[in-house]
C-alpha atoms as a PDB file:
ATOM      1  CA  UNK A   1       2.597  -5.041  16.852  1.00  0.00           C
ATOM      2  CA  UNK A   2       4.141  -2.824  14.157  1.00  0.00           C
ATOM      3  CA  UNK A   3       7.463  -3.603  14.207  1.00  0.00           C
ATOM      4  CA  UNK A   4       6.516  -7.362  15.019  1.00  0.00           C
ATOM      5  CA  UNK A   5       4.417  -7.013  11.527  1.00  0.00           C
ATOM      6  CA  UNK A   6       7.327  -5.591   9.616  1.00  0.00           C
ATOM      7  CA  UNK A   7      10.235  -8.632  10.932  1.00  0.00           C
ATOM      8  CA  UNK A   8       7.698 -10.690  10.107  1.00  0.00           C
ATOM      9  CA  UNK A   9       7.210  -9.768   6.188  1.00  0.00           C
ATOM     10  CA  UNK A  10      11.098  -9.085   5.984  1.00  0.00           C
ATOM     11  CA  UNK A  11      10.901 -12.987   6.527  1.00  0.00           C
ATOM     12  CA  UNK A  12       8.405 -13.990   4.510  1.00  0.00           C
ATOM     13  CA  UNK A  13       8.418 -11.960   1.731  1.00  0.00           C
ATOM     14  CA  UNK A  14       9.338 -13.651  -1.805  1.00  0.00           C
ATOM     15  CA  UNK A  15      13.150 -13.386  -2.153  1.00  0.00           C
ATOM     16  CA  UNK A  16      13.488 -13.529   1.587  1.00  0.00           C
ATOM     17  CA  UNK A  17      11.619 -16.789   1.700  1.00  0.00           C
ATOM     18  CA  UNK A  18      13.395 -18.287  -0.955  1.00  0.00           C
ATOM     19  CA  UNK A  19      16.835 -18.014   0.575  1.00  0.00           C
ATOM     20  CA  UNK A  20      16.077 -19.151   4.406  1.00  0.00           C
ATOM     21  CA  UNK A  21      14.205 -22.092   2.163  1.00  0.00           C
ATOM     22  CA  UNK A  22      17.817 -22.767   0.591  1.00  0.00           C
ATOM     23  CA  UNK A  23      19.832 -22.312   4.043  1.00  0.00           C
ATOM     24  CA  UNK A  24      17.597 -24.956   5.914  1.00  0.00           C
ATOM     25  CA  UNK A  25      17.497 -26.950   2.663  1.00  0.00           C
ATOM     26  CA  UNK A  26      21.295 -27.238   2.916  1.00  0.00           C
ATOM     27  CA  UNK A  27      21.219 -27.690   6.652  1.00  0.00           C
ATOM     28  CA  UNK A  28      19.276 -30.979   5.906  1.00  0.00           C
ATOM     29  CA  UNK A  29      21.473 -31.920   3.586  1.00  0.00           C
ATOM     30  CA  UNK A  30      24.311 -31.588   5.375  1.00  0.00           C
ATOM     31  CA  UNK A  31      23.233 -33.720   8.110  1.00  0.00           C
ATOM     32  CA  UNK A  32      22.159 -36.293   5.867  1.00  0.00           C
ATOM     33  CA  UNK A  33      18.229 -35.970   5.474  1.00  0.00           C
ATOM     34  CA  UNK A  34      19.042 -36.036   1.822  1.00  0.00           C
ATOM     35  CA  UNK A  35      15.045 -36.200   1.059  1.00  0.00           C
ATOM     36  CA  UNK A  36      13.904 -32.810   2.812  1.00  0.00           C
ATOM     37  CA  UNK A  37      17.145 -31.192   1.123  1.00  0.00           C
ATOM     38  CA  UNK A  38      15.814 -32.629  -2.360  1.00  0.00           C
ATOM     39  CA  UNK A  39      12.156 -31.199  -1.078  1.00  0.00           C
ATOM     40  CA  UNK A  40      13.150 -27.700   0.442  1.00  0.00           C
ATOM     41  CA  UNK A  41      15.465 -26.717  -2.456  1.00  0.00           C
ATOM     42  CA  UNK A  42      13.146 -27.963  -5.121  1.00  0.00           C
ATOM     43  CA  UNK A  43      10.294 -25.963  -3.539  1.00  0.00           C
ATOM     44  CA  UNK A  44      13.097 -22.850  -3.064  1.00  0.00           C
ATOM     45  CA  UNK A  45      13.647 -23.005  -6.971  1.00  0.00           C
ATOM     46  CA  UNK A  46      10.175 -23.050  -7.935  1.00  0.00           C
ATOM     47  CA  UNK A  47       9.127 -19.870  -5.905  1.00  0.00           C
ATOM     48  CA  UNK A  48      12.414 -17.951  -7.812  1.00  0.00           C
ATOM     49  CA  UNK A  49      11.025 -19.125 -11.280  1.00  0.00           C
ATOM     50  CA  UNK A  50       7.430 -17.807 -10.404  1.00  0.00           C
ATOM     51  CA  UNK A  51       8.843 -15.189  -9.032  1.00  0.00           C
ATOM     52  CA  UNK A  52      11.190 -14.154 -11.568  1.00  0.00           C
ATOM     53  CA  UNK A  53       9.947 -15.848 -14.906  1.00  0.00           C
ATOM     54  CA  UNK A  54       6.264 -15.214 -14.692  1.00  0.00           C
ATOM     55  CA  UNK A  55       3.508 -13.134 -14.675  1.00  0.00           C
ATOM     56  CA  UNK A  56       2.098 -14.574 -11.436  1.00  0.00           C
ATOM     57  CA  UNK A  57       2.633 -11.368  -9.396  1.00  0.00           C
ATOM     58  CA  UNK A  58       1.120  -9.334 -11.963  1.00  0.00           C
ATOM     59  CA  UNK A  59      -1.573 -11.153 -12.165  1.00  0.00           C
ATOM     60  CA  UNK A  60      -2.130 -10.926  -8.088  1.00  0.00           C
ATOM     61  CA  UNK A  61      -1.681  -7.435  -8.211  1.00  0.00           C
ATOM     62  CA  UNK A  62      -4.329  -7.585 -11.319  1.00  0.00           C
ATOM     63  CA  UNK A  63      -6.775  -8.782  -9.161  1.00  0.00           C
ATOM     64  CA  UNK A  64      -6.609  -6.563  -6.608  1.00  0.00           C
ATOM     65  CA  UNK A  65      -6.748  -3.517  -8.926  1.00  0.00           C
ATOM     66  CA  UNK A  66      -9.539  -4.584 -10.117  1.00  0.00           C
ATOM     67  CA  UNK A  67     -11.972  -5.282  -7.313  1.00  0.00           C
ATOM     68  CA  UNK A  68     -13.020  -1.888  -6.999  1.00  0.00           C
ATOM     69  CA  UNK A  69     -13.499   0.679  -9.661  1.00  0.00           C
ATOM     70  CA  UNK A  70     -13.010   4.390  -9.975  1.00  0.00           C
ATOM     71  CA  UNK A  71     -16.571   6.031 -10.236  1.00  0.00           C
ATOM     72  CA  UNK A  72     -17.082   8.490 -13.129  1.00  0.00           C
ATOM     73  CA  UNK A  73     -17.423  11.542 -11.182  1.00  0.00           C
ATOM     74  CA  UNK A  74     -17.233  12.581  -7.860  1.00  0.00           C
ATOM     75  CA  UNK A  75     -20.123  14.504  -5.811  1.00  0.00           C
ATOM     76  CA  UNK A  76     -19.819  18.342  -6.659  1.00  0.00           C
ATOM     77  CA  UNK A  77     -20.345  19.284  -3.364  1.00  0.00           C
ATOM     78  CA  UNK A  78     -17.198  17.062  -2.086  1.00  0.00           C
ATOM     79  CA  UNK A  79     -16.551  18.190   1.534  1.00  0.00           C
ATOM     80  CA  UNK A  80     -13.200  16.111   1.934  1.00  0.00           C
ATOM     81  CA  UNK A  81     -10.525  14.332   0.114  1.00  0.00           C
ATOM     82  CA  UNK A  82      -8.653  11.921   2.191  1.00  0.00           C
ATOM     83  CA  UNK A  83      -5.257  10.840   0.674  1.00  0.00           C
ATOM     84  CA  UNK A  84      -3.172   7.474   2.317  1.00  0.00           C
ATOM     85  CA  UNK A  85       0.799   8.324   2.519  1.00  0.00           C
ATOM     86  CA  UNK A  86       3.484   6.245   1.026  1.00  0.00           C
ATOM     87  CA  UNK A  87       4.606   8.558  -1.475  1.00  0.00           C
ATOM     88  CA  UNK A  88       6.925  10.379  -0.249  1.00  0.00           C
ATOM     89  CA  UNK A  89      10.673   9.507  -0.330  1.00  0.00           C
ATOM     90  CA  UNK A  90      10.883  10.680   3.255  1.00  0.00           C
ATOM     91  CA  UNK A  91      14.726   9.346   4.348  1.00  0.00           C
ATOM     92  CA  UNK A  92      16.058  10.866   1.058  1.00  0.00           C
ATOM     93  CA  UNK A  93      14.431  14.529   1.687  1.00  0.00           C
ATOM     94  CA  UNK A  94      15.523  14.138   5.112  1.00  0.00           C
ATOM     95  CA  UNK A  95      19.381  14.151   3.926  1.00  0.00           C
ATOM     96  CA  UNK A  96      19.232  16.336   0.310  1.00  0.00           C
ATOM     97  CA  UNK A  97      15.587  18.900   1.260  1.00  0.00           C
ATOM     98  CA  UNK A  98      12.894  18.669  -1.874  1.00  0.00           C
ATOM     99  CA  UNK A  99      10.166  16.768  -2.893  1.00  0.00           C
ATOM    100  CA  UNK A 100      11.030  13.407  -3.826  1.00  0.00           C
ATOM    101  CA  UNK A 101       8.466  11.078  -5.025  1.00  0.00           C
ATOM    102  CA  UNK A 102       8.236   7.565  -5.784  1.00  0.00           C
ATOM    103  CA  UNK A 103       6.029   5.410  -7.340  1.00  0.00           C
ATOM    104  CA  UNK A 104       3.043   5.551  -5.196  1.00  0.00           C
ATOM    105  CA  UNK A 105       3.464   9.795  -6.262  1.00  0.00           C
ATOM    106  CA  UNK A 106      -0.068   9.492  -8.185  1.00  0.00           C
ATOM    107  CA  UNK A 107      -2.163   9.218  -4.723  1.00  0.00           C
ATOM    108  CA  UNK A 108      -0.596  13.470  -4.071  1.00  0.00           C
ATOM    109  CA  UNK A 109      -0.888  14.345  -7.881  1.00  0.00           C
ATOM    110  CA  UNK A 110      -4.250  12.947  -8.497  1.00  0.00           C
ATOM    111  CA  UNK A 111      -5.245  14.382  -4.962  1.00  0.00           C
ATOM    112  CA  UNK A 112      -3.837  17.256  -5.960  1.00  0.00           C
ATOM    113  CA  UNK A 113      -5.854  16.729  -9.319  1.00  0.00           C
ATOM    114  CA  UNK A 114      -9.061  16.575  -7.035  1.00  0.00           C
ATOM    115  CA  UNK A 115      -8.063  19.912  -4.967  1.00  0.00           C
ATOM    116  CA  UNK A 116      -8.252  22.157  -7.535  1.00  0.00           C
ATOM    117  CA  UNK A 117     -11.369  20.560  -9.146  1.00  0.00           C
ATOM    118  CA  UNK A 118     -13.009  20.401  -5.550  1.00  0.00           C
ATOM    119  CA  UNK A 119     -11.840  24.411  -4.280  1.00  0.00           C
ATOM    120  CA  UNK A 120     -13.868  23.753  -1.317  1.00  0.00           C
ATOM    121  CA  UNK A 121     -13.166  20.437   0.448  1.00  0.00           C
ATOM    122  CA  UNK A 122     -10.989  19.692   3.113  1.00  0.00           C
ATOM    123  CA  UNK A 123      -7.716  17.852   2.085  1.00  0.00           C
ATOM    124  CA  UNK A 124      -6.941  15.144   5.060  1.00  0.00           C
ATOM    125  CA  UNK A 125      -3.609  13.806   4.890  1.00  0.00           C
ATOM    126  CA  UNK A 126      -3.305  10.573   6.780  1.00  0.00           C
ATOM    127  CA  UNK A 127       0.562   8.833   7.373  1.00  0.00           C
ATOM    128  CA  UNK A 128       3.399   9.107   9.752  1.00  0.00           C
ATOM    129  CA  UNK A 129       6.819   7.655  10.104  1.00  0.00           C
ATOM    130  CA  UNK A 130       6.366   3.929   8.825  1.00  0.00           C
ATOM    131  CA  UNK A 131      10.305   3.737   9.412  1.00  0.00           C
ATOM    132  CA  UNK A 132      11.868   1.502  11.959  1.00  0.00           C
ATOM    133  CA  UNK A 133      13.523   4.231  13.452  1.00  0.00           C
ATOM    134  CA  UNK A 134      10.789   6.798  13.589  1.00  0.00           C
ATOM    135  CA  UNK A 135      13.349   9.843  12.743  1.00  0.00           C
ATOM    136  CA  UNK A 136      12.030  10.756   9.919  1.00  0.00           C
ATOM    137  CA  UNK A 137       8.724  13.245   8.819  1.00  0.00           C
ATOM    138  CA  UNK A 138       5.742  11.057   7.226  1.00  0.00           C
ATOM    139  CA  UNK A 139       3.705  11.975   4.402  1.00  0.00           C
ATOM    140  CA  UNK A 140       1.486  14.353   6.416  1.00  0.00           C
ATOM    141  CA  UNK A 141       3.881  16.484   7.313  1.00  0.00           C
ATOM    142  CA  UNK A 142       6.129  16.870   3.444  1.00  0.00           C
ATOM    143  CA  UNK A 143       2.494  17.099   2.050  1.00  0.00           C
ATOM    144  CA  UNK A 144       2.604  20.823   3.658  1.00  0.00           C
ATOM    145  CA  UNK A 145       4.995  21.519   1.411  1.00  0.00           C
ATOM    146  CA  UNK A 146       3.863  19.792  -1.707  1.00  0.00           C
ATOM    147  CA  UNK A 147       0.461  21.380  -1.945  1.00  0.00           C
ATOM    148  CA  UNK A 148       1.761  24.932  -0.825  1.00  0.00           C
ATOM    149  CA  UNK A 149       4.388  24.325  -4.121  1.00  0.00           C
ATOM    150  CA  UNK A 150       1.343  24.070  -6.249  1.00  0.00           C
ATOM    151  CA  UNK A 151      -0.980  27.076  -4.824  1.00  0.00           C
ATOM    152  CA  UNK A 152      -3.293  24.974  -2.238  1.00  0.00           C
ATOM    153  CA  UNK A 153      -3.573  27.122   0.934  1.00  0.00           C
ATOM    154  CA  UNK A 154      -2.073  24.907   3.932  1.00  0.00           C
ATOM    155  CA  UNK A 155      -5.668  25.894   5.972  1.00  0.00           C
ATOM    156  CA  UNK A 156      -7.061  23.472   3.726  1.00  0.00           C
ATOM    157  CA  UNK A 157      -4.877  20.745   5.043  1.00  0.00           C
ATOM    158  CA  UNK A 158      -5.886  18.121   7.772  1.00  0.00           C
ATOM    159  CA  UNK A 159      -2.874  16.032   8.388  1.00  0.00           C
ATOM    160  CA  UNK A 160      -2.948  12.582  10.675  1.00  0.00           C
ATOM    161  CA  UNK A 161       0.888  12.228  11.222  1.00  0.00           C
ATOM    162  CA  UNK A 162       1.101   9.619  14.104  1.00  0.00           C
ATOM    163  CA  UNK A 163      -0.226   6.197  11.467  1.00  0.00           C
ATOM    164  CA  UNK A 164       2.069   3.861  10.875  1.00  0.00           C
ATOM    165  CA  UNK A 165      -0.360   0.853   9.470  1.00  0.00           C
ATOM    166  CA  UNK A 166      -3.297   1.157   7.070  1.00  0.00           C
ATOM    167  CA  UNK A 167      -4.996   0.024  10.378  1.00  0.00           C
ATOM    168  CA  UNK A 168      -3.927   3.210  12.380  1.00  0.00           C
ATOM    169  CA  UNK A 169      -4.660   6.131   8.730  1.00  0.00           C
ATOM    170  CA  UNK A 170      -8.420   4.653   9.442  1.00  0.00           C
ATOM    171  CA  UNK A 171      -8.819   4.443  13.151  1.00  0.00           C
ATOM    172  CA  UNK A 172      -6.998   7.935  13.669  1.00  0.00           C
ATOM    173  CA  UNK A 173      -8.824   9.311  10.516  1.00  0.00           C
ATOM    174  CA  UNK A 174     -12.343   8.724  11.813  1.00  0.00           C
ATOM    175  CA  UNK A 175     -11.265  10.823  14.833  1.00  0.00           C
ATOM    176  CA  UNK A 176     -10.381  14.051  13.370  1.00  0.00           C
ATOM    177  CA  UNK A 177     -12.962  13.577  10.618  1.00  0.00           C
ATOM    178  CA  UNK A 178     -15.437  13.461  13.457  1.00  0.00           C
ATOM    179  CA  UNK A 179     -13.111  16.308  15.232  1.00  0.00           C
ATOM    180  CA  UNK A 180     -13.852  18.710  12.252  1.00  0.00           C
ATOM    181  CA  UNK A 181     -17.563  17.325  11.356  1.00  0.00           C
ATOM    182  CA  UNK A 182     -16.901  16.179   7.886  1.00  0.00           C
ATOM    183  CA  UNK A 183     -18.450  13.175   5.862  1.00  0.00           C
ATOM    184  CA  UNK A 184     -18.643  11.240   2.934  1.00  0.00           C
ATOM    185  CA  UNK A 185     -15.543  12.077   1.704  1.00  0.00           C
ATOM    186  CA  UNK A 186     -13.483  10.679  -1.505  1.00  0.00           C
ATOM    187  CA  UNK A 187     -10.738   8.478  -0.669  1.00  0.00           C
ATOM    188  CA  UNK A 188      -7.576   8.304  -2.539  1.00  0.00           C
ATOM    189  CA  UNK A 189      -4.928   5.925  -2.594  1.00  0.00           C
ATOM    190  CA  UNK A 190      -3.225   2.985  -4.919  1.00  0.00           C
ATOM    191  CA  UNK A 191      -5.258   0.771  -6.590  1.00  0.00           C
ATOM    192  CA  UNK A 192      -4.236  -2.068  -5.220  1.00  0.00           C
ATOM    193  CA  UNK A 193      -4.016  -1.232  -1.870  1.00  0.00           C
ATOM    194  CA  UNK A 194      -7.967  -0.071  -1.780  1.00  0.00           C
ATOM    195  CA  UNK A 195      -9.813  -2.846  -1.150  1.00  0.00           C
ATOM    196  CA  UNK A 196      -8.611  -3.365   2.019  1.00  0.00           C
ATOM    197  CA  UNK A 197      -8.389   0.373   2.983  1.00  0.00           C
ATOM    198  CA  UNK A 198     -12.060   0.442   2.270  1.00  0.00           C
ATOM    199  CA  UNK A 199     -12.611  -2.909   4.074  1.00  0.00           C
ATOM    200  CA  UNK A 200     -11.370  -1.110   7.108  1.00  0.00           C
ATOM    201  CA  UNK A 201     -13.176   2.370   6.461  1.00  0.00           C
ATOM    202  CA  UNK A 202     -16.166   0.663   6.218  1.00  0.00           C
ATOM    203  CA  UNK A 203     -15.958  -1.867   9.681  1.00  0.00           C
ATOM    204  CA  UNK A 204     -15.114   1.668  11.260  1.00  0.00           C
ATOM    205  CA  UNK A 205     -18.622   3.001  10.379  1.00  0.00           C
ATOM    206  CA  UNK A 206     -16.604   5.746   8.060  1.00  0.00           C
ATOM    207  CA  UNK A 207     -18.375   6.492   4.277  1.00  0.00           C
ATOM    208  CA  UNK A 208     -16.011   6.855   1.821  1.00  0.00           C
ATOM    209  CA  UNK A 209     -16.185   6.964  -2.062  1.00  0.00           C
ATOM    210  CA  UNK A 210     -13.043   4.867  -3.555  1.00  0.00           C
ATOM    211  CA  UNK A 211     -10.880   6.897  -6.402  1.00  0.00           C
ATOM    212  CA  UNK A 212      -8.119   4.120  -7.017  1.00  0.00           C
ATOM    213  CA  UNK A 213      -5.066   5.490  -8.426  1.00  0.00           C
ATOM    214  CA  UNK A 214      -1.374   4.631  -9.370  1.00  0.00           C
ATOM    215  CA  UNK A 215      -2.312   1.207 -11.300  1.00  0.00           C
ATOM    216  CA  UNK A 216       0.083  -0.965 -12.129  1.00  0.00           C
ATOM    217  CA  UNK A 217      -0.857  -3.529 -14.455  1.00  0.00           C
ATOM    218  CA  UNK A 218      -2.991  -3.050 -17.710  1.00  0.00           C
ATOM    219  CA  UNK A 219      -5.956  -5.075 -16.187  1.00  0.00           C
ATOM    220  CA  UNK A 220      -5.772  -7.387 -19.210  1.00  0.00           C
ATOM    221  CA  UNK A 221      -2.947  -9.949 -18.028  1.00  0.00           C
ATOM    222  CA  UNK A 222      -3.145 -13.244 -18.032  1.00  0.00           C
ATOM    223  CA  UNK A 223      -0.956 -15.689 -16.819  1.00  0.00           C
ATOM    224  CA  UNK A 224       2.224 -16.712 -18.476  1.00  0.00           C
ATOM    225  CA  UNK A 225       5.944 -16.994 -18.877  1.00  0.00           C
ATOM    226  CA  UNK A 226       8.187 -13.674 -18.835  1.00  0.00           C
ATOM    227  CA  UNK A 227      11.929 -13.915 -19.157  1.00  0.00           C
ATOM    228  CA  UNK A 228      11.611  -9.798 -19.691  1.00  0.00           C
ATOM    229  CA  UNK A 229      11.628  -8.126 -16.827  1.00  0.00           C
ATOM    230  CA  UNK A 230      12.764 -10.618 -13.553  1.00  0.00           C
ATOM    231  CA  UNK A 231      13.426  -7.722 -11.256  1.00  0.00           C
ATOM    232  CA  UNK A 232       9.747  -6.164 -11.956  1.00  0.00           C
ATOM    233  CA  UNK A 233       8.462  -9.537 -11.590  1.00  0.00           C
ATOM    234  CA  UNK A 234       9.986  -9.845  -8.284  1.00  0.00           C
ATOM    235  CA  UNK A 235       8.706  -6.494  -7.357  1.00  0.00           C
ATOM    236  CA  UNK A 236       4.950  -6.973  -8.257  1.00  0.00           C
ATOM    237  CA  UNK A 237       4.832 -10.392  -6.744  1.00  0.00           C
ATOM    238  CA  UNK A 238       6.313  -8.452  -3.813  1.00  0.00           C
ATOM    239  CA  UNK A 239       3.838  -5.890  -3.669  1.00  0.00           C
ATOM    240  CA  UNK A 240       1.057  -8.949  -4.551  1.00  0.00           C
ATOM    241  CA  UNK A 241       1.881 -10.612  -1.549  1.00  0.00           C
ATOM    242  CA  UNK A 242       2.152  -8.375   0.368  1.00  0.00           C
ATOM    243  CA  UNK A 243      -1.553  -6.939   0.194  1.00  0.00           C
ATOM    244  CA  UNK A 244      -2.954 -10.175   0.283  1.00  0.00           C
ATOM    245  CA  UNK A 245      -1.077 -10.607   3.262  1.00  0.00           C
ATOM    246  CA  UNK A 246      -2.157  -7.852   5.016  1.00  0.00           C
ATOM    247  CA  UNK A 247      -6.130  -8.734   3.301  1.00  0.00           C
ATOM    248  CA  UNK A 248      -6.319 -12.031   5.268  1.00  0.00           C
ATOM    249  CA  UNK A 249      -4.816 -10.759   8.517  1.00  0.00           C
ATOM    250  CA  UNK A 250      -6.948  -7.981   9.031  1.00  0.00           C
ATOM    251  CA  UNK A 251      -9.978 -10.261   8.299  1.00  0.00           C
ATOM    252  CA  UNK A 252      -8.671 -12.504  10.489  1.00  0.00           C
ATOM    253  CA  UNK A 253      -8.005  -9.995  13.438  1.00  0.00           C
ATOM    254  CA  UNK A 254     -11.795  -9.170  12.752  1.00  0.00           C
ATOM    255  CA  UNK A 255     -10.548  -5.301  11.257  1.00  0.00           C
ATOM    256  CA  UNK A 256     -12.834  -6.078   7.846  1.00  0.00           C
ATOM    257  CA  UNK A 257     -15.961  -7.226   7.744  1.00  0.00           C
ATOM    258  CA  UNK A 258     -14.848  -9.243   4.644  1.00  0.00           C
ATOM    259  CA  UNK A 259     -11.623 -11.128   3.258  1.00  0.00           C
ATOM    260  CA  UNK A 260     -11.742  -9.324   0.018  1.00  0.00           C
ATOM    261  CA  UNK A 261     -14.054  -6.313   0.119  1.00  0.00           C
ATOM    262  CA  UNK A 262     -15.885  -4.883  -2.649  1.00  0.00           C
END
């Protein structure tokens, strides 16, 4: 299921899309079905100017930020801060040692952030290899050495390093929150990528308080042209899709009790 899930948005993703749209497009044309050419091509170019040229992805990736909001305080008595992986550049520290973050870095500094605020809750880790080879460490295990960099003890740490999906950090983080008797905990992770995490948290029966981080828009876009920036067009619209992707197939698979949870 996991690598079937990853061919499958290799294939569908924005860019990807557009260019098997312009190969079959010029298959048809070549063999003389000059009206699905004209159809398939046309449709190909109007995906790369959205794609490129406008603030659509933004705008996606807008919405999705915004669906659930960062309460102003957290419980004093916070037992548990769960943080999601996918910051961690794990191929590159694999080949030249460090800590190399990327852009998703703000769900192990604001975690970090809550540590030290929090002295006394549990810090619970949860991602694993989401490679297609499976060679390398996940974010569980590189975490040990982030937090120890900045003074956090590593018997604080709980880390869940088999997940590969946002599917398997829930499933296999109710079990060792249940292992080690801890509860309404904070959960940390991007913005965008929340409201599905805590669709998921919540069908599994596990209380969670949402602290969105690493934002990406200004939450004030609106749609509109943008010859500025293609490539970070194409990236958000990436990243867009992609969540809403993975928002309707989890509702569909029945893994959220809603297709866009609060």
């Amino acid at each position: 299921m996991f690598l079937a899930s990853k061919l499958l948005w290799l294939l569908v993703q924005p860019l990807s899309l557009i260019f098997i749209l312009l190969i079959v497009s010029f298959i048809f044309g070549a063999s003389g079905f000059q009206r699905v050419y004209g159809f398939l091509s046309g449709l190909a170019a109007t995906l790369f100017f959205f794609t490129l040229f406008t603030s659509t992805g933004a705008v996606m990736l807008q919405g999705l930020e915004n669906r659930i909001a960062r309460p102003a305080r957290l419980p004093a008595d916070l037992s548990c801060i769960i943080i999601l992986g996918g910051a961690f550049e794990n191929e590159v520290i694999a080949t030249r040692g460090g800590i190399e973050l990327n852009q998703a870095a703000d769900r192990f500094v604001e975690g970090l952030k809550l540590a030290r605020a929090h002295p006394a809750a549990r810090i619970l880790v949860s991602g694993g290899d989401g490679s297609f080879s499976g060679q390398y460490d996940g974010d569980a295990q590189t975490s040990t050495a982030f937090f120890s960099t900045f003074g956090v003890a590593p018997d604080r740490l709980i880390r869940e390093d088999t997940s590969r999906t946002t599917f398997e950090n829930a499933a296999n983080t109710k079990q060792l929150l249940e292992e080690n008797g801890l509860s309404d905990c904070a959960l940390v992770t991007s913005a965008f990528h929340m409201p599905r995490s805590v669709g998921l948290f919540r069908k599994l029966g596990i209380t969670v308080t949402p602290w969105p981080v690493d934002y990406r828009t200004s939450g004030k876009l609106f749609l509109d042209l943008d010859f500025s920036q293609p490539s970070l067009n194409a990236q958000l619209t990436t990243t867009a899709l992609r969540e809403w992707t993975g928002l309707v197939s989890y509702y569909i698979s029945g893994r959220t009790h809603a297709l866009f949870p609060r």
